[in-house]
Every structure is written in C-alpha cells, then in structure tokens.
N, C-alpha and C. Protein backbone atom coordinates (compact mmCIF):
# COMPACT_ATOMS: atom_id res chain seq x y z
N UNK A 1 -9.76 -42.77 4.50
CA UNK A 1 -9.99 -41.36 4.76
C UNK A 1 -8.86 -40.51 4.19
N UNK A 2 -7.44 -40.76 4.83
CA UNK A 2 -6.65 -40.23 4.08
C UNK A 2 -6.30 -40.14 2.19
N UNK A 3 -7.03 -41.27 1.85
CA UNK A 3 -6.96 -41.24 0.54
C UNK A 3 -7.67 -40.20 -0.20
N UNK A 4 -8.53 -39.76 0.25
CA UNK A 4 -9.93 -38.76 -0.41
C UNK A 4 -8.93 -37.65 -0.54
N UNK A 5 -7.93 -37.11 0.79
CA UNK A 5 -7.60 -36.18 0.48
C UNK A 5 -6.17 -36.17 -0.45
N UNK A 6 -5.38 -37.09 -0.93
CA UNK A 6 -4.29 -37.35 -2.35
C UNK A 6 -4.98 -36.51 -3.45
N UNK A 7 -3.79 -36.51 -3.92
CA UNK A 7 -4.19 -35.83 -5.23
C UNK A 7 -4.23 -36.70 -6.29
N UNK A 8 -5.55 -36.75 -7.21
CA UNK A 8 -5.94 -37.67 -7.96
C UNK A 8 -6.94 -36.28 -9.06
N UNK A 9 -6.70 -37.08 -10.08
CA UNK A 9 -7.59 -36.29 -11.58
C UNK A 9 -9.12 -35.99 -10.62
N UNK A 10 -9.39 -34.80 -11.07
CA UNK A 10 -11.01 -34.53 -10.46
C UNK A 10 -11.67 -34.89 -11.42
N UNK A 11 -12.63 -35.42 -11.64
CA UNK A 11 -13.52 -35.52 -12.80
C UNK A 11 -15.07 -34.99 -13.09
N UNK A 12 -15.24 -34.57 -13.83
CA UNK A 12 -16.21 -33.68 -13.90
C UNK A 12 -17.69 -33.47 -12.78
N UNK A 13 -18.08 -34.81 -12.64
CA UNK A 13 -19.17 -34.67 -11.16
C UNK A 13 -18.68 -34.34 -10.36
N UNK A 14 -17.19 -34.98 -10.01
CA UNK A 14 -16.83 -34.23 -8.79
C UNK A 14 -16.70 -32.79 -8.87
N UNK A 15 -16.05 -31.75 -9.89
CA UNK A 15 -16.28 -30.84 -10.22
C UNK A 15 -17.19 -30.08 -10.01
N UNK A 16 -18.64 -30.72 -10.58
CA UNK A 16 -19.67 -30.13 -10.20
C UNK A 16 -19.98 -30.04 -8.71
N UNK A 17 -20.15 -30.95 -7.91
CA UNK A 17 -20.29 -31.39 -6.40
C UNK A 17 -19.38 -30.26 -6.00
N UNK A 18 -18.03 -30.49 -6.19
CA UNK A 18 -17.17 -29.03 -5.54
C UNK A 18 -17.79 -27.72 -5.24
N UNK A 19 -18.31 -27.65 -6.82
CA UNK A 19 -18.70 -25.99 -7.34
C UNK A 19 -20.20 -25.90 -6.06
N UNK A 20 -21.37 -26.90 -5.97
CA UNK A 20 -22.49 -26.64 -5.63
C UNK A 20 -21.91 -26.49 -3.80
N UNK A 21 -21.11 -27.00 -3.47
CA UNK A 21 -20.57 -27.01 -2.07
C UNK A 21 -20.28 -25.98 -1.68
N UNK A 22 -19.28 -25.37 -2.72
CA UNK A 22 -18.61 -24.14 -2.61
C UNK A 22 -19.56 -22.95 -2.95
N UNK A 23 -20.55 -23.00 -3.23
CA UNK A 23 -22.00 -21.74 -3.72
C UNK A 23 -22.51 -22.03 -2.53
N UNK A 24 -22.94 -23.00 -1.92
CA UNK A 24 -23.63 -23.47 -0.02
C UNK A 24 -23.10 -22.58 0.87
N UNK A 25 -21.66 -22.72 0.54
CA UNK A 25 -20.80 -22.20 1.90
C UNK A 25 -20.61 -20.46 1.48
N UNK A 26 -20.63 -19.93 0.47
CA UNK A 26 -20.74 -18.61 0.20
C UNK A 26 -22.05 -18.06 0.30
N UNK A 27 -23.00 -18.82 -0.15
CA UNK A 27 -24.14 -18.61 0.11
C UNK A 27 -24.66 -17.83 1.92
N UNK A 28 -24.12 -18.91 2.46
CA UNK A 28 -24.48 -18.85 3.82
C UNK A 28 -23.58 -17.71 4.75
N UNK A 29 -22.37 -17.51 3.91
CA UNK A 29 -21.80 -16.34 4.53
C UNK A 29 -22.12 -15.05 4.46
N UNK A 30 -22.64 -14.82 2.53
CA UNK A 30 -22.52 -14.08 2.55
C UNK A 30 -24.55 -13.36 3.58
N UNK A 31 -25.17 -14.02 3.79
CA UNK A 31 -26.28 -13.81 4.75
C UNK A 31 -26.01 -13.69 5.72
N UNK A 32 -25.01 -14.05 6.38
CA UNK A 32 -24.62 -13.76 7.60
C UNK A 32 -24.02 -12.49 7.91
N UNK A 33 -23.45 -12.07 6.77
CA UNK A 33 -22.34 -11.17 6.88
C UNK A 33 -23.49 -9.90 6.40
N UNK A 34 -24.72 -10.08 6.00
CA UNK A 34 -25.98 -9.16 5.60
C UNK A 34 -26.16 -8.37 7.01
N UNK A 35 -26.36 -9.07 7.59
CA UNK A 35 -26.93 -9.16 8.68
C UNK A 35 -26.07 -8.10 9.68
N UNK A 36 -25.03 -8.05 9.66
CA UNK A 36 -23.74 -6.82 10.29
C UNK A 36 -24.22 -5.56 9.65
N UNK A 37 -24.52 -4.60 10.67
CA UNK A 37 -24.83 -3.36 10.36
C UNK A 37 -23.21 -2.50 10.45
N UNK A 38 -22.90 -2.11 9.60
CA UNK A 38 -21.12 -1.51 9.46
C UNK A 38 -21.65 -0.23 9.91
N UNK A 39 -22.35 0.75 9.82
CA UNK A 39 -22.98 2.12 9.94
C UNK A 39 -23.12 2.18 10.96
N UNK A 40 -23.26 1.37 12.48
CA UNK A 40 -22.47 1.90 13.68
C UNK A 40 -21.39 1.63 14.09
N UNK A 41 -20.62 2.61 14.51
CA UNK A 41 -20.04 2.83 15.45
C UNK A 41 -20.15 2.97 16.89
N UNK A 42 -19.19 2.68 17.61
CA UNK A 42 -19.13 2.40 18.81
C UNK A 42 -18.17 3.78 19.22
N UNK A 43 -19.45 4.70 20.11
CA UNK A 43 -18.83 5.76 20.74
C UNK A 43 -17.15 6.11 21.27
N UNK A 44 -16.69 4.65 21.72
CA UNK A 44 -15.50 4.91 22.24
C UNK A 44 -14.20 4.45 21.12
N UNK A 45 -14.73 4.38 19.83
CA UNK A 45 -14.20 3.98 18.41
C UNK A 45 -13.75 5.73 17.60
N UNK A 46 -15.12 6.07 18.10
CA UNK A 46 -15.07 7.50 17.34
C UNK A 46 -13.88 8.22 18.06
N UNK A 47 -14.39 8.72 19.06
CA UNK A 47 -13.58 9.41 20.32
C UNK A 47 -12.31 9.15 20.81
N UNK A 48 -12.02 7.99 21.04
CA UNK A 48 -10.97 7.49 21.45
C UNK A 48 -9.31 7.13 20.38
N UNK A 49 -8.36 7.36 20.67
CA UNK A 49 -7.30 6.91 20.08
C UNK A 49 -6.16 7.06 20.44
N UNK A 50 -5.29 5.83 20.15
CA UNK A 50 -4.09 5.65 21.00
C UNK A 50 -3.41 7.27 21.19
N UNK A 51 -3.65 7.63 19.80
CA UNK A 51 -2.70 8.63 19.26
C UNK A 51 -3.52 9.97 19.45
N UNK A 52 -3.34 10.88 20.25
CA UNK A 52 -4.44 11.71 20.05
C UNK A 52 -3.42 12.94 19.45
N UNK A 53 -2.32 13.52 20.08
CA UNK A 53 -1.48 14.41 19.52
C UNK A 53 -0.59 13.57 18.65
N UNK A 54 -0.77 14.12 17.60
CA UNK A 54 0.23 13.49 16.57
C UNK A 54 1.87 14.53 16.61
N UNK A 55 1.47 15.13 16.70
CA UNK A 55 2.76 16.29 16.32
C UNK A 55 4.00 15.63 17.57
N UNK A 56 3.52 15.76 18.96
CA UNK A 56 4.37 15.02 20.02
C UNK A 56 4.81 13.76 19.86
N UNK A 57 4.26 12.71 19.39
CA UNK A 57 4.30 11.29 19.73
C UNK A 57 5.61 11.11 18.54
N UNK A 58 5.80 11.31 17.35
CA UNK A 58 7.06 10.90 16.39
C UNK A 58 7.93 11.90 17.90
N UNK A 59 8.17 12.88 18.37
CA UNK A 59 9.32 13.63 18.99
C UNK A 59 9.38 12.47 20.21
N UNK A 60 8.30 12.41 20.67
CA UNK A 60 8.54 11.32 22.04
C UNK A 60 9.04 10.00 21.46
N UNK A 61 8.91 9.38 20.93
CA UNK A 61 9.01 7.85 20.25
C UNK A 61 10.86 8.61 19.91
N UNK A 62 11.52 9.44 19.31
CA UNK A 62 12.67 9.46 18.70
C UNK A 62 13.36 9.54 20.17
N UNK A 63 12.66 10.74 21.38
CA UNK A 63 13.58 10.55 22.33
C UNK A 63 13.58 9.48 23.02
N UNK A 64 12.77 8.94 22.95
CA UNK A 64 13.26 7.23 23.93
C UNK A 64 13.97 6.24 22.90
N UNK A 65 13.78 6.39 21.80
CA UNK A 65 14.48 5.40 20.90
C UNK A 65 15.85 6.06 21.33
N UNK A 66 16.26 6.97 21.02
CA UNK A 66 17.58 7.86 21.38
C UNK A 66 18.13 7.48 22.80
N UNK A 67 17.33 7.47 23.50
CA UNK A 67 17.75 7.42 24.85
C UNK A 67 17.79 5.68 25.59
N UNK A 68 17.62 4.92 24.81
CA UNK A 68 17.51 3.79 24.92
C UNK A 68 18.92 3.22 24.10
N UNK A 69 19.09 3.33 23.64
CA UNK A 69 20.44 3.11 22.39
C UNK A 69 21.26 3.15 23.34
N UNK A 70 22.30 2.30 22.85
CA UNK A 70 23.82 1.86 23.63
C UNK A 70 24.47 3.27 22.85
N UNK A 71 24.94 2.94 21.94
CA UNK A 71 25.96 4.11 20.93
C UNK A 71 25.32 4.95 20.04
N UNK A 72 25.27 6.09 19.84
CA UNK A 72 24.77 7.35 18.77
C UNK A 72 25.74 8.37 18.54
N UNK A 73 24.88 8.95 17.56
CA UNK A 73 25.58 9.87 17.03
C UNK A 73 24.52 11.12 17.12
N UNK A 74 25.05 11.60 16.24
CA UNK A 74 23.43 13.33 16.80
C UNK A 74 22.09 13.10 16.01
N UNK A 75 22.12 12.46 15.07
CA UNK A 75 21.06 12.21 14.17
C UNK A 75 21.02 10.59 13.67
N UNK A 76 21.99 9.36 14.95
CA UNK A 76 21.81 8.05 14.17
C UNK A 76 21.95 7.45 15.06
N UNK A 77 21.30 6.30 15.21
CA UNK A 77 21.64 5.02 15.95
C UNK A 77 22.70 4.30 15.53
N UNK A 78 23.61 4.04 16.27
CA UNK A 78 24.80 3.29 15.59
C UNK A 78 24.52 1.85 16.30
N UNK A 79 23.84 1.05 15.38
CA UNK A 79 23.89 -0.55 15.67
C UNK A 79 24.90 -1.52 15.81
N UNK A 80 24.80 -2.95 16.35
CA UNK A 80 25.64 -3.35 16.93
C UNK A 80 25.71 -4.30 15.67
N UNK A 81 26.60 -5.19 14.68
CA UNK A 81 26.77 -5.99 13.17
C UNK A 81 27.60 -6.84 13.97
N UNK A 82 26.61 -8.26 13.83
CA UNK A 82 27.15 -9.60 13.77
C UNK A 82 27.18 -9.58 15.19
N UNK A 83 27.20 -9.05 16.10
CA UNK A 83 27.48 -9.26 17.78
C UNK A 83 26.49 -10.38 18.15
N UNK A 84 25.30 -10.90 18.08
CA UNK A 84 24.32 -11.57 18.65
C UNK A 84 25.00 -12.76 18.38
C-alpha cells in the first residue's frame, strides 16, 4: 500500500486513469456546487454587521489600544524589545 504512494515514473495509462479520475471528481463538484443558489441572502447577512458606525470604532479601538499599553507617548505605543 505504501508503495503506490512513492514516487515512481507515471506512465502514460496511468496518466490517462489520473486525468479520467480527476474529470469524475470535478465533474461531480462542479453539479453540486450548481445546485447553491448564491442570489439569496439571508436577512440577518444584509442588515446586520459587526461594524455598524464606522467613523467611532477606528477612535474606540485607538482608545483602548492606548489605554491598555504599559508606556506611550501622545501619538505611539512604546513597545517592550527583547523583554519576553
């Protein structure tokens, strides 16, 4: 069993056999994947989002990053080099 999968010269039937395997298995996906209607949406997809005010959330996200920090400056996080 383990031998099948070594690497050894492919030779042309096998080649072919590959190729008709590999058209089976695309074949069958891509029918499956027919079948998914993408054109709905899900009401709470449309409507919904983490982010609803954008303008606040970068100001909120900087003051807790800010306010979370050991050392700063007025406009920088001063990180901690090589300490860990």
């Amino acid at each position: 069993m383990a031998n099948e999968f070594t690497w050894h010269e492919v030779k042309e039937e096998e080649k072919k056999e590959i190729e008709k395997k590999a058209k089976i298995i695309m074949d069958s996906f891509s029918k499956k994947i027919e079948k998914i209607d993408i054109s709905k949406k899900n009401k709470e997809e449309e409507t919904d989002s983490r982010r609803k005010n954008y303008e606040n959330s970068a100001k909120i996200n900087r003051e807790i990053m800010f306010s979370n920090a050991r050392e700063k400056n007025k406009d920088f996080i001063i990180a901690e080099k090589k300490k860990w």
